[in-house]
N, C-alpha and C. Protein backbone atom coordinates (compact mmCIF):
# COMPACT_ATOMS: atom_id res chain seq x y z
N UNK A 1 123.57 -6.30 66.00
CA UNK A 1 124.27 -7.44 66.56
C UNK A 1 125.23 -7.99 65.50
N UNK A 2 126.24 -8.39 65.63
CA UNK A 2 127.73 -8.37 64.95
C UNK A 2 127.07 -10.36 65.07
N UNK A 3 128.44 -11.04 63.78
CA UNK A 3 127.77 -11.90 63.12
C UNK A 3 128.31 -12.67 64.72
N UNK A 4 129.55 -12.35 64.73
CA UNK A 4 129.78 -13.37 66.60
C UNK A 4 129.01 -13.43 67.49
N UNK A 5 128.43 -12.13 67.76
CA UNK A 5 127.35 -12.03 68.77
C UNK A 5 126.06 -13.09 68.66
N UNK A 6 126.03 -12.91 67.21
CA UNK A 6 124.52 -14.05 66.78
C UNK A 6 125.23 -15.56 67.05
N UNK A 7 125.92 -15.47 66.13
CA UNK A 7 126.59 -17.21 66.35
C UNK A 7 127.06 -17.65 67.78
N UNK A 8 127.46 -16.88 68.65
CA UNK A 8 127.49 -17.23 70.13
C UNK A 8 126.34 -17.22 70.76
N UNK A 9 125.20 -16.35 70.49
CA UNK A 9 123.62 -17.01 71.05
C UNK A 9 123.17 -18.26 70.34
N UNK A 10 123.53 -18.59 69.22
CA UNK A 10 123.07 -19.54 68.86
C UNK A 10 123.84 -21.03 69.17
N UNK A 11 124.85 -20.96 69.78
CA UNK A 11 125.66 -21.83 69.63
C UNK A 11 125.10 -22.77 70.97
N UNK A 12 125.22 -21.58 71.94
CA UNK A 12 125.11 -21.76 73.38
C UNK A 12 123.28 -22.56 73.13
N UNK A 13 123.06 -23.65 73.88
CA UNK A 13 121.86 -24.29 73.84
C UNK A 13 120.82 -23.66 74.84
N UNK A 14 121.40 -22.76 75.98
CA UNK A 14 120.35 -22.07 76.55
C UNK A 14 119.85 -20.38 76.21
N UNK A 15 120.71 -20.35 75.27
CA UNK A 15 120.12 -19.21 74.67
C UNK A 15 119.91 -19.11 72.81
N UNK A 16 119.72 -20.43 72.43
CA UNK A 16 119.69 -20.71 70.59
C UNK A 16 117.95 -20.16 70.64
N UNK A 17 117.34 -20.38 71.24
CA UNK A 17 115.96 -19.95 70.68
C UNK A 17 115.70 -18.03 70.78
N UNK A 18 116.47 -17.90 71.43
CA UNK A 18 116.60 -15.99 71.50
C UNK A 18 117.58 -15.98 70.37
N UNK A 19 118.68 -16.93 70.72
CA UNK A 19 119.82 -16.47 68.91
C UNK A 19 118.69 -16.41 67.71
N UNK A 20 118.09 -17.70 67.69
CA UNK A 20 117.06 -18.12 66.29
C UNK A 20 115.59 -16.78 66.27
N UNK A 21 115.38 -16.39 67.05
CA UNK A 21 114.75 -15.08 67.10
C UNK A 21 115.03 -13.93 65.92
N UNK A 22 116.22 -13.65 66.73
CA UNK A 22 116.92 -12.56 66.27
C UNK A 22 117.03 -12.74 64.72
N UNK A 23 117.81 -14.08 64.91
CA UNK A 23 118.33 -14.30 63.22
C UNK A 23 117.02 -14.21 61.89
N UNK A 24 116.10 -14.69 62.84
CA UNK A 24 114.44 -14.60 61.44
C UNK A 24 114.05 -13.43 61.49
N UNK A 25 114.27 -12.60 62.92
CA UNK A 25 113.68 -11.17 62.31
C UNK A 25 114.96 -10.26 61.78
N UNK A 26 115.85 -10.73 61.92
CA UNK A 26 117.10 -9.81 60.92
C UNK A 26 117.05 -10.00 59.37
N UNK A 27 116.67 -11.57 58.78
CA UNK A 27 117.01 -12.10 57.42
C UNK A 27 115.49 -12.34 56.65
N UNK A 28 114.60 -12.49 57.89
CA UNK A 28 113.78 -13.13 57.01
C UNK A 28 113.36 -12.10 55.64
N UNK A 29 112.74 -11.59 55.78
CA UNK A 29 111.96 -10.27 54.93
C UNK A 29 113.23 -10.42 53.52
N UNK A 30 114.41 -10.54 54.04
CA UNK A 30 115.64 -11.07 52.65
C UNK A 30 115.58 -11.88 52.17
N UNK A 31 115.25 -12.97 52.81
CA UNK A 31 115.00 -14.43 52.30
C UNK A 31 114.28 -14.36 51.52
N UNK A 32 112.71 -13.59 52.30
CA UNK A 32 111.93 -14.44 51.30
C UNK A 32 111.52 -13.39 50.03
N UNK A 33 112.39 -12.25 50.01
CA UNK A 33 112.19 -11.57 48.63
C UNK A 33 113.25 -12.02 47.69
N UNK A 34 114.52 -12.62 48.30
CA UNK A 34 115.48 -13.70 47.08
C UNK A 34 114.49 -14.74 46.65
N UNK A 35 113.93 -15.20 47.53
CA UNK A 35 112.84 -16.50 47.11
C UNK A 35 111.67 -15.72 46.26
N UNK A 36 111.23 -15.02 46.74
CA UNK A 36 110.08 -14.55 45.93
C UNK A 36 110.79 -13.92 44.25
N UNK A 37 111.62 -13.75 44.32
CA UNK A 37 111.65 -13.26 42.84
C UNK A 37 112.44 -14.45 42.02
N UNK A 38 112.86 -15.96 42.78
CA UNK A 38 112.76 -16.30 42.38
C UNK A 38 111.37 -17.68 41.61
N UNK A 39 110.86 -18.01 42.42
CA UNK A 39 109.39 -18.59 42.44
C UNK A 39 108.08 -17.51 41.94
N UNK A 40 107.86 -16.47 42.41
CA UNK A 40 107.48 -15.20 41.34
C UNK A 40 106.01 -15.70 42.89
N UNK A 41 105.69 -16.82 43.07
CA UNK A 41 104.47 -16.47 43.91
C UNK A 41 104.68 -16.47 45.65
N UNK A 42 103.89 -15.71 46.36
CA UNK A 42 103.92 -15.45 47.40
C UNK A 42 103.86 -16.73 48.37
N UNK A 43 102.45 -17.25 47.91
CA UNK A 43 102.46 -18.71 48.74
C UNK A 43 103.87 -19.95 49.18
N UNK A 44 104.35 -19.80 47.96
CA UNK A 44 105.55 -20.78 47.45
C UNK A 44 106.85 -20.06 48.36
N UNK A 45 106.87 -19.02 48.10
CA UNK A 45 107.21 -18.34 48.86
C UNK A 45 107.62 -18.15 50.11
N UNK A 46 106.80 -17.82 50.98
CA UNK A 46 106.25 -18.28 52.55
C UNK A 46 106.89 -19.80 52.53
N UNK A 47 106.18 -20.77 51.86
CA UNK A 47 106.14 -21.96 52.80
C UNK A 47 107.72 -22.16 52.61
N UNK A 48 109.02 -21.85 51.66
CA UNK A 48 110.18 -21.76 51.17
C UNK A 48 110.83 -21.10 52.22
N UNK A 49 110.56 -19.40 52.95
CA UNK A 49 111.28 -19.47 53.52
C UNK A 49 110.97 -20.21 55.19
N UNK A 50 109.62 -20.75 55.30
CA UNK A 50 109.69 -21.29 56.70
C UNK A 50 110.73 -22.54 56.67
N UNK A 51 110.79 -23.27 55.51
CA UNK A 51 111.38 -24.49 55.44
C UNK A 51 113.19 -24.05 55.75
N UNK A 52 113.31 -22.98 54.76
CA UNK A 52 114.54 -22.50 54.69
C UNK A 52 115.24 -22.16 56.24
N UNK A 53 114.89 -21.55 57.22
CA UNK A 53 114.49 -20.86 58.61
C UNK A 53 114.53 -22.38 59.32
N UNK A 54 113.79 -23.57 58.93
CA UNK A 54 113.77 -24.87 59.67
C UNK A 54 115.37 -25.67 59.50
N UNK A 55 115.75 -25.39 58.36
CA UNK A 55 117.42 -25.72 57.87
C UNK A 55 117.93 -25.07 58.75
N UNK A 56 118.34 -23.67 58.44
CA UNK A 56 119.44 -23.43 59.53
C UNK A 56 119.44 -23.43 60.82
N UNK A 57 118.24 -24.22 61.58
CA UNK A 57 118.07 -24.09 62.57
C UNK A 57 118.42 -25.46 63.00
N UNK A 58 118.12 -26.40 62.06
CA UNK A 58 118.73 -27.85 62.40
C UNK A 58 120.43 -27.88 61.84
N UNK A 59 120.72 -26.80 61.57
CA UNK A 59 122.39 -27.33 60.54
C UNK A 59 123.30 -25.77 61.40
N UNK A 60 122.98 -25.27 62.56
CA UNK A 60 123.42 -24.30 62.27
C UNK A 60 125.07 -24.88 63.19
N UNK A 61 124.97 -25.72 64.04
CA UNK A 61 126.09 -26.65 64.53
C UNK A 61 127.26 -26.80 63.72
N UNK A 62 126.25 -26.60 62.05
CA UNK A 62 127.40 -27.61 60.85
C UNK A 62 128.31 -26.18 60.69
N UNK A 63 127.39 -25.01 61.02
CA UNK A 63 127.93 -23.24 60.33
C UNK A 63 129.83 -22.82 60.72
N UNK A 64 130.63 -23.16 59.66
CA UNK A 64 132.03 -23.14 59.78
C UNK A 64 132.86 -21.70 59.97
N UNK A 65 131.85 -20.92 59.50
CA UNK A 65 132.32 -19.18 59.80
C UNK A 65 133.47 -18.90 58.42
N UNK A 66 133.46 -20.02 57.58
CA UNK A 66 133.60 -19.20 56.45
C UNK A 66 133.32 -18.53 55.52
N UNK A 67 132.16 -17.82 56.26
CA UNK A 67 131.56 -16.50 55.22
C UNK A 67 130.66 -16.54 56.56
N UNK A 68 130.03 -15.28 55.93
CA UNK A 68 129.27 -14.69 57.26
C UNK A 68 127.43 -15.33 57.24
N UNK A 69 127.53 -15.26 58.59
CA UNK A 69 126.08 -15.71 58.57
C UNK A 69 124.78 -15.33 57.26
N UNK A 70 124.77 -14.20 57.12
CA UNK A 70 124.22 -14.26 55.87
C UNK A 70 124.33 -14.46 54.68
N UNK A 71 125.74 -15.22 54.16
CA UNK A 71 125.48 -15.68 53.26
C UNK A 71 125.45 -16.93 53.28
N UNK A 72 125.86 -17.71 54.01
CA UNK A 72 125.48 -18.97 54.81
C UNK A 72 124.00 -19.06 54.67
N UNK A 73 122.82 -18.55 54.94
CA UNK A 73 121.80 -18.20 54.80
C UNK A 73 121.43 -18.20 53.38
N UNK A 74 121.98 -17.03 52.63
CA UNK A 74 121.13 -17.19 51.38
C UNK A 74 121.91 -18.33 50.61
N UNK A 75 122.84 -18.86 50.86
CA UNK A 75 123.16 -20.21 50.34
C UNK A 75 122.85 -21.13 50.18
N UNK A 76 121.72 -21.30 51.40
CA UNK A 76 120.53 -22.36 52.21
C UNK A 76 119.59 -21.96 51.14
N UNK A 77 119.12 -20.81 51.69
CA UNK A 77 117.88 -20.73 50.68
C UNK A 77 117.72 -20.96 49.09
N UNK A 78 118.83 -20.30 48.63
CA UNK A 78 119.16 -20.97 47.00
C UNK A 78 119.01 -22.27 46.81
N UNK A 79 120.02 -22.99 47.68
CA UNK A 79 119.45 -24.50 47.08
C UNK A 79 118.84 -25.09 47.46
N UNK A 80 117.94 -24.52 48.21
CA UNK A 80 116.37 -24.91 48.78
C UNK A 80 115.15 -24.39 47.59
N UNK A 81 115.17 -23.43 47.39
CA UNK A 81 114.63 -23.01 45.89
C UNK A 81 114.86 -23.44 45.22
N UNK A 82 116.38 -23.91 44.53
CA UNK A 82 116.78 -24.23 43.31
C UNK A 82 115.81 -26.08 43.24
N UNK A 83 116.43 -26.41 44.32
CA UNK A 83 115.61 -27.71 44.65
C UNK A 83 114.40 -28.12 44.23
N UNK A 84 113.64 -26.61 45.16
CA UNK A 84 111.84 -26.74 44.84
C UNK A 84 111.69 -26.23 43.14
N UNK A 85 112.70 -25.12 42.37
CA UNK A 85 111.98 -25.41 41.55
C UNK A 85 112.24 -26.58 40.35
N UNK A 86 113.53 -27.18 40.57
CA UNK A 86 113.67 -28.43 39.73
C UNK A 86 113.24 -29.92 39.99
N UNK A 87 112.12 -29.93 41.41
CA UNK A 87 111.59 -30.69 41.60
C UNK A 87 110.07 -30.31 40.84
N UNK A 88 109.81 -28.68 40.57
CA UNK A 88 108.60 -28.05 40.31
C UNK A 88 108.92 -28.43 38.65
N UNK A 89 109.91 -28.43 38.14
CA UNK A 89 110.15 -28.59 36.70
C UNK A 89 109.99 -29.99 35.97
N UNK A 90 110.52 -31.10 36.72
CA UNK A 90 109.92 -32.28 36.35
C UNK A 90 108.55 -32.49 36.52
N UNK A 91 108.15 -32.10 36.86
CA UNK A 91 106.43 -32.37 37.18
C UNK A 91 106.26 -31.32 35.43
N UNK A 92 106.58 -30.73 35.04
CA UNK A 92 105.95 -30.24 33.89
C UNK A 92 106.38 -30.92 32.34
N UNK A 93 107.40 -31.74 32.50
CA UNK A 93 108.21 -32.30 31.39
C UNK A 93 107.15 -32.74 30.51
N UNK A 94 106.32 -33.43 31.38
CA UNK A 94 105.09 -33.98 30.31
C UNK A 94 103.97 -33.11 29.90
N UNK A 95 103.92 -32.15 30.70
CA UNK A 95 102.80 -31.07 30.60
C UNK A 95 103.06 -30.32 29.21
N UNK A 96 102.05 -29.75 28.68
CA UNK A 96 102.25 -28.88 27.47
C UNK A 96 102.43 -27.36 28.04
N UNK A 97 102.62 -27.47 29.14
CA UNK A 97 103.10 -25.83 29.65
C UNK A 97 104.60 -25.83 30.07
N UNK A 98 105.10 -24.84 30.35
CA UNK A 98 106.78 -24.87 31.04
C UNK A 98 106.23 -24.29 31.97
N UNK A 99 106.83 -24.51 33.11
CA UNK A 99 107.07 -23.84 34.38
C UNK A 99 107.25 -22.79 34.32
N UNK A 100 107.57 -21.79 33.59
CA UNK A 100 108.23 -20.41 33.42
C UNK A 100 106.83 -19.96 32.83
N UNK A 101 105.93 -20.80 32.06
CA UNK A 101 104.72 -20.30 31.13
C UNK A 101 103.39 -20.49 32.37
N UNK A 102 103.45 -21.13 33.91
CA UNK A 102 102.73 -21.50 34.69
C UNK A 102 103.13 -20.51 35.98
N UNK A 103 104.21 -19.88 36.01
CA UNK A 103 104.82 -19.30 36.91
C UNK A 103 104.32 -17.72 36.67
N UNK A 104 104.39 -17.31 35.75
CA UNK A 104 103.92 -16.69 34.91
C UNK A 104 102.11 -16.27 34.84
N UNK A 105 101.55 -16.88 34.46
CA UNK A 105 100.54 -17.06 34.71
C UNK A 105 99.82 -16.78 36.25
N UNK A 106 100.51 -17.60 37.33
CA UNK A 106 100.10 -17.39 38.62
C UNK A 106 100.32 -16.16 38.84
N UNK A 107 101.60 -15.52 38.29
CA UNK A 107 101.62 -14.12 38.81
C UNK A 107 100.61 -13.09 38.89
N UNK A 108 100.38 -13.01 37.28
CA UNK A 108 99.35 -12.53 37.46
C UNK A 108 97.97 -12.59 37.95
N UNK A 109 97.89 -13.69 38.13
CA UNK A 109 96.58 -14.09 38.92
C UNK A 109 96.72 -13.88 40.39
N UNK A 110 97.66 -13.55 40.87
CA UNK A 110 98.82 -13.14 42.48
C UNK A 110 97.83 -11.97 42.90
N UNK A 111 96.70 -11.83 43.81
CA UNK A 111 95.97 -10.99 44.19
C UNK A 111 96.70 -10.16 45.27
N UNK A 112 97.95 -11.07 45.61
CA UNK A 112 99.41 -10.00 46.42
C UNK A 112 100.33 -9.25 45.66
N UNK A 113 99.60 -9.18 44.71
CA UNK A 113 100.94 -8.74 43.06
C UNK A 113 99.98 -7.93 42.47
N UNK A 114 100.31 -6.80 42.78
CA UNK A 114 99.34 -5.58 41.48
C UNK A 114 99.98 -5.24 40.75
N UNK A 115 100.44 -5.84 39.95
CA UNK A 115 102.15 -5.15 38.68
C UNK A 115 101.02 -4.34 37.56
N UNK A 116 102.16 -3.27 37.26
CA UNK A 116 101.46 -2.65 35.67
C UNK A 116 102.33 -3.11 34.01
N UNK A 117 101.86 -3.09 33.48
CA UNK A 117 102.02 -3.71 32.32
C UNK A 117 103.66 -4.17 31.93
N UNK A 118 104.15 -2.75 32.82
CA UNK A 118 105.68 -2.86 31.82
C UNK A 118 106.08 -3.67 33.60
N UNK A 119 105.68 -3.51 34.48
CA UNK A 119 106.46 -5.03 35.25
C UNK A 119 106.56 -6.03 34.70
N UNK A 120 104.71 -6.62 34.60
CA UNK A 120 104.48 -8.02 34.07
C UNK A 120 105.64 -8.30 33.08
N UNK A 121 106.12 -7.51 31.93
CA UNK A 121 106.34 -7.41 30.49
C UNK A 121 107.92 -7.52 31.07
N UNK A 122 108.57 -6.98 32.17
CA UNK A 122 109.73 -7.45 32.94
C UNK A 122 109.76 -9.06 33.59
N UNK A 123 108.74 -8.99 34.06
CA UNK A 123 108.66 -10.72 34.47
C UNK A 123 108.72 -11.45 33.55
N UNK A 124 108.34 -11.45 32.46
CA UNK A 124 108.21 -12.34 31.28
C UNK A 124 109.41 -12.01 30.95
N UNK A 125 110.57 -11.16 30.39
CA UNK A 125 111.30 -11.15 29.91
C UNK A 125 112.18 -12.11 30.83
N UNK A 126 112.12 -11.95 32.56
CA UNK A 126 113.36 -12.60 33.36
C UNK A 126 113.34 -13.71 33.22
N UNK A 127 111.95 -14.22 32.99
CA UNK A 127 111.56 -15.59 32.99
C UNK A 127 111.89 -16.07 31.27
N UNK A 128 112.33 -15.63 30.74
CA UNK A 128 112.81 -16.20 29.73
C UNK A 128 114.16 -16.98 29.34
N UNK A 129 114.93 -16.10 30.79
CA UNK A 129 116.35 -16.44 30.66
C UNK A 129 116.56 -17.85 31.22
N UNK A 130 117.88 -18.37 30.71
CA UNK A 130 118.29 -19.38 31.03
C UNK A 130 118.54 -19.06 32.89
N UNK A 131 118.15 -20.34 33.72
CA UNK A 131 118.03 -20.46 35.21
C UNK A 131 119.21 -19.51 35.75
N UNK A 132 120.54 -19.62 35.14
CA UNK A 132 121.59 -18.93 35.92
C UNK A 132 121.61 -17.93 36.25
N UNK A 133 121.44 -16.79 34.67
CA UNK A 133 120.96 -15.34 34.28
C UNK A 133 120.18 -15.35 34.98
N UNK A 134 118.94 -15.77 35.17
CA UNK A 134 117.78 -15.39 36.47
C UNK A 134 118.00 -14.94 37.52
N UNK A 135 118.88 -16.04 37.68
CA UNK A 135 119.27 -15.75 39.15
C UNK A 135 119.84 -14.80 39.94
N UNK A 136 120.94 -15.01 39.04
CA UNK A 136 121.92 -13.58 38.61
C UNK A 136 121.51 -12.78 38.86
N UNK A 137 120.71 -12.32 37.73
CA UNK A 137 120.05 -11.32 37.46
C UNK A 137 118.98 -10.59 38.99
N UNK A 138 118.39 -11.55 39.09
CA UNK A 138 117.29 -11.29 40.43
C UNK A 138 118.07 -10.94 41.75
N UNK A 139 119.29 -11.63 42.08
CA UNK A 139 120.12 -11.42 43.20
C UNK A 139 120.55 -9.97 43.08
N UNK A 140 121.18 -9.39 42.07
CA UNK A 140 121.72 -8.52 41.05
C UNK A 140 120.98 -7.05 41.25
N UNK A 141 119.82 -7.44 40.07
CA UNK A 141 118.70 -6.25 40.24
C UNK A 141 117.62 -5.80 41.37
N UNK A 142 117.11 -6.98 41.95
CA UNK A 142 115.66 -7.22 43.19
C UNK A 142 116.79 -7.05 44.25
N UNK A 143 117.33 -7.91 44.27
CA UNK A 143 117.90 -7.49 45.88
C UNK A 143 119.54 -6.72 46.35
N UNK A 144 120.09 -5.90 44.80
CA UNK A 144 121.49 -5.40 45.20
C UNK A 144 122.46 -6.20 45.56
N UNK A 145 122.72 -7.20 45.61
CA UNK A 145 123.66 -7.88 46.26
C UNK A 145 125.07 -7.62 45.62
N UNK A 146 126.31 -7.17 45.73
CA UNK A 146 127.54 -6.58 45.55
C UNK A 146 127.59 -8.30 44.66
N UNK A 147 128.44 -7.93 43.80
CA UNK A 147 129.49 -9.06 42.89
C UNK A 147 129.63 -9.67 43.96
N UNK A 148 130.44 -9.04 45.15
CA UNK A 148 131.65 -10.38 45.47
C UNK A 148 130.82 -11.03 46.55
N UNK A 149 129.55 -10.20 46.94
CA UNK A 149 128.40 -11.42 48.63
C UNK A 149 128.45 -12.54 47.56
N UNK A 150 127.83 -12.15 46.06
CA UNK A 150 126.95 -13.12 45.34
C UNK A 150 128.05 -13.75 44.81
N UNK A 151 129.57 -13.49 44.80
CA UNK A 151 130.47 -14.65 44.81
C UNK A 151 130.56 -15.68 45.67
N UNK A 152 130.59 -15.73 46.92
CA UNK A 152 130.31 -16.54 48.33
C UNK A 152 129.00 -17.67 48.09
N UNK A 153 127.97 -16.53 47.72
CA UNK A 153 126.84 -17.32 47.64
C UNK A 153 126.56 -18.28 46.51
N UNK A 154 127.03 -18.04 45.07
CA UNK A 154 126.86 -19.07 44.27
C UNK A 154 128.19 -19.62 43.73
N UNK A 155 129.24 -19.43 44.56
CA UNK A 155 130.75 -19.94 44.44
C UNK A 155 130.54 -20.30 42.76
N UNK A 156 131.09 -18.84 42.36
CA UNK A 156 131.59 -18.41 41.13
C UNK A 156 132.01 -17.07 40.75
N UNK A 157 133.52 -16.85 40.02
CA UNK A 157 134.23 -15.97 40.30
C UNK A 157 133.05 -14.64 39.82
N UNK A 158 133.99 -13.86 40.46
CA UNK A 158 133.16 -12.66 40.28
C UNK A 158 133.28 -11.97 38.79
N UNK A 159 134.15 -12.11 37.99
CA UNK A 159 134.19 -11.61 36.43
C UNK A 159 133.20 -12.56 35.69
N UNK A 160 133.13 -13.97 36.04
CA UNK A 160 131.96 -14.26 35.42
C UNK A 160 130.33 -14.16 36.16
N UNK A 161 130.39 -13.83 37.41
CA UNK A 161 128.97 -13.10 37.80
C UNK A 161 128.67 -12.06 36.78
N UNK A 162 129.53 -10.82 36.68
CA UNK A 162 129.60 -9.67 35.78
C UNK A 162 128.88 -10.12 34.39
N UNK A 163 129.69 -10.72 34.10
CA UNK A 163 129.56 -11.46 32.62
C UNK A 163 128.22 -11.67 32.10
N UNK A 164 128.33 -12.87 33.16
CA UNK A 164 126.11 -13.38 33.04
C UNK A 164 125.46 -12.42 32.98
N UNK A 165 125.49 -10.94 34.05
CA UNK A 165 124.68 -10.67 34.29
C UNK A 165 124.22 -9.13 33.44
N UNK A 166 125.26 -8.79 32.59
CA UNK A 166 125.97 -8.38 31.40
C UNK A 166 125.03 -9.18 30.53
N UNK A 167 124.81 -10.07 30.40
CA UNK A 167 124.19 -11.06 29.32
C UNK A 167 123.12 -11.01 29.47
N UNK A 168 122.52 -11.03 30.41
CA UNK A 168 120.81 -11.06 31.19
C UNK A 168 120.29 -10.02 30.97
N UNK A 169 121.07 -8.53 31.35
CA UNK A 169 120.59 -7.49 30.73
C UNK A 169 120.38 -7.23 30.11
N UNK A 170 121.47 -7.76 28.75
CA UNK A 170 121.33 -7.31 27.27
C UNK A 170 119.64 -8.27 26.72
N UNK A 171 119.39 -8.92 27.17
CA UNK A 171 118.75 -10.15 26.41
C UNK A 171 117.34 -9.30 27.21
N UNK A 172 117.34 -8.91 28.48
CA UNK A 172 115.88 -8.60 28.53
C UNK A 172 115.63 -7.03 28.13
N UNK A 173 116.22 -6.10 28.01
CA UNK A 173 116.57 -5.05 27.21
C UNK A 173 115.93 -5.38 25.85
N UNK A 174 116.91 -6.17 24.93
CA UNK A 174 116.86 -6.71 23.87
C UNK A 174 114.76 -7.09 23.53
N UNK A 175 114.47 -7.89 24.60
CA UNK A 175 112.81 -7.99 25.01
C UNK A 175 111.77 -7.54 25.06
N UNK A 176 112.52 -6.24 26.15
CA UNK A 176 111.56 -4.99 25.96
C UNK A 176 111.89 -4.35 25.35
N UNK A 177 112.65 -4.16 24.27
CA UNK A 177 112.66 -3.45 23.10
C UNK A 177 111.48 -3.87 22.11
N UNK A 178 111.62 -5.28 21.92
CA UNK A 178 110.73 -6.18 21.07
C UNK A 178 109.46 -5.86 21.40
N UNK A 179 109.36 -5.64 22.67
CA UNK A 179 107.52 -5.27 23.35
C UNK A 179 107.29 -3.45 23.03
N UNK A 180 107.93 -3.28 22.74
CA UNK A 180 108.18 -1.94 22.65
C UNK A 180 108.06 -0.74 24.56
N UNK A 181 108.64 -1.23 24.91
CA UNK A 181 108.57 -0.77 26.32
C UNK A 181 109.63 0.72 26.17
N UNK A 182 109.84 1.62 27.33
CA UNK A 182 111.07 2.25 26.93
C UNK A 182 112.37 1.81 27.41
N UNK A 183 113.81 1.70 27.17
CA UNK A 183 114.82 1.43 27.33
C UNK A 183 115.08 1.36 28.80
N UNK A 184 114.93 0.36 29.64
CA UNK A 184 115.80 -0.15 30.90
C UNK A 184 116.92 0.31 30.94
N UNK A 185 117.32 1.13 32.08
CA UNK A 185 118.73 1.38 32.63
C UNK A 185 119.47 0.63 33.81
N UNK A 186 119.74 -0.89 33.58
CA UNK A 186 119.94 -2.01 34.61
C UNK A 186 121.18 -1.52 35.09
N UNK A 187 121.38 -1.34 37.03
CA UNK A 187 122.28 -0.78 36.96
C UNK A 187 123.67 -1.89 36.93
N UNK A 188 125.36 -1.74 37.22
CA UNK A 188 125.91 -2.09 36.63
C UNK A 188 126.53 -3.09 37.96
């Protein structure tokens, strides 16, 4: 189904709950693996993209068709994440842990997460980077997303997407070198 086809079921009020159908079983499973690699746990996860799925379903009236429904979508979901986790980050300011050192932690304790050593030893490295590189990086590596979708989506030119994510590589490379892992080939 072509992005008009969706946005004209959804538009129309006697057929938005067959549009809103379609649209969660086309994106969701995307959503919530952008969300999941960024939050790292499953639970957080889930309840992120139902909330996310509850947005565009109340805003989809506001949807201007300048960019296509899916990135409209993961646009939602980013700063619905970004949200939960800098609402998740003040809650630690006082804590003697970081969020990245608790995030971390849950993972592995993630009885939906069977990682082997040199994953974990990848998670820790992503989670080291500054929030942008993460992101970057996770949009980038976990889910393929071309330079120029993930231009749309975090409205920023595409030579400096490259750039960051150029930077993110080198630095967790740089990581698992330090862990002694073997050499990552991140592709480009």
């Amino acid at each position: 189904m072509t992005d008009n086809e969706l946005f004209e079921l959804l538009k129309n009020k006697s057929s938005r709950e067959k549009g809103f159908s379609v649209l969660v079983h086309d994106f969701k499973e995307r959503v919530y693996w952008q969300i999941r690699h960024m939050v790292l746990s499953h639970e957080d996860a889930n309840d992120l993209v139902q909330e996310v799925f509850i947005k565009v379903f109340q805003n989809i009236d506001n949807f201007k068709h300048d960019s296509s429904i899916s990135t409209w979508i993961y646009r939602i979901a980013l700063n619905h994440t970004l949200n939960f986790l800098n609402s998740k980050s003040q809650r630690y300011k006082q804590n003697y842990t970081s969020l990245e050192d608790d995030m971390f932690n849950n993972l592995r304790a993630d009885k939906n997460f069977e990682p082997d050593e040199i994953e974990l030893k990848l998670q820790k490295a992503i989670l080291s980077l500054p929030e942008k590189q993460r992101l970057v990086f996770n949009l980038r590596y976990y889910d393929e997303m071309p330079f120029k979708e993930m231009e749309q989506v975090l409205q920023t030119s595409e030579s400096t997407l490259k750039s960051t994510y150029h930077f993110a590589s080198k630095k967790i490379e740089e990581q698992l070198l330090k862990e002694e892992i073997i050499k990552f080939d991140f592709p480009n």
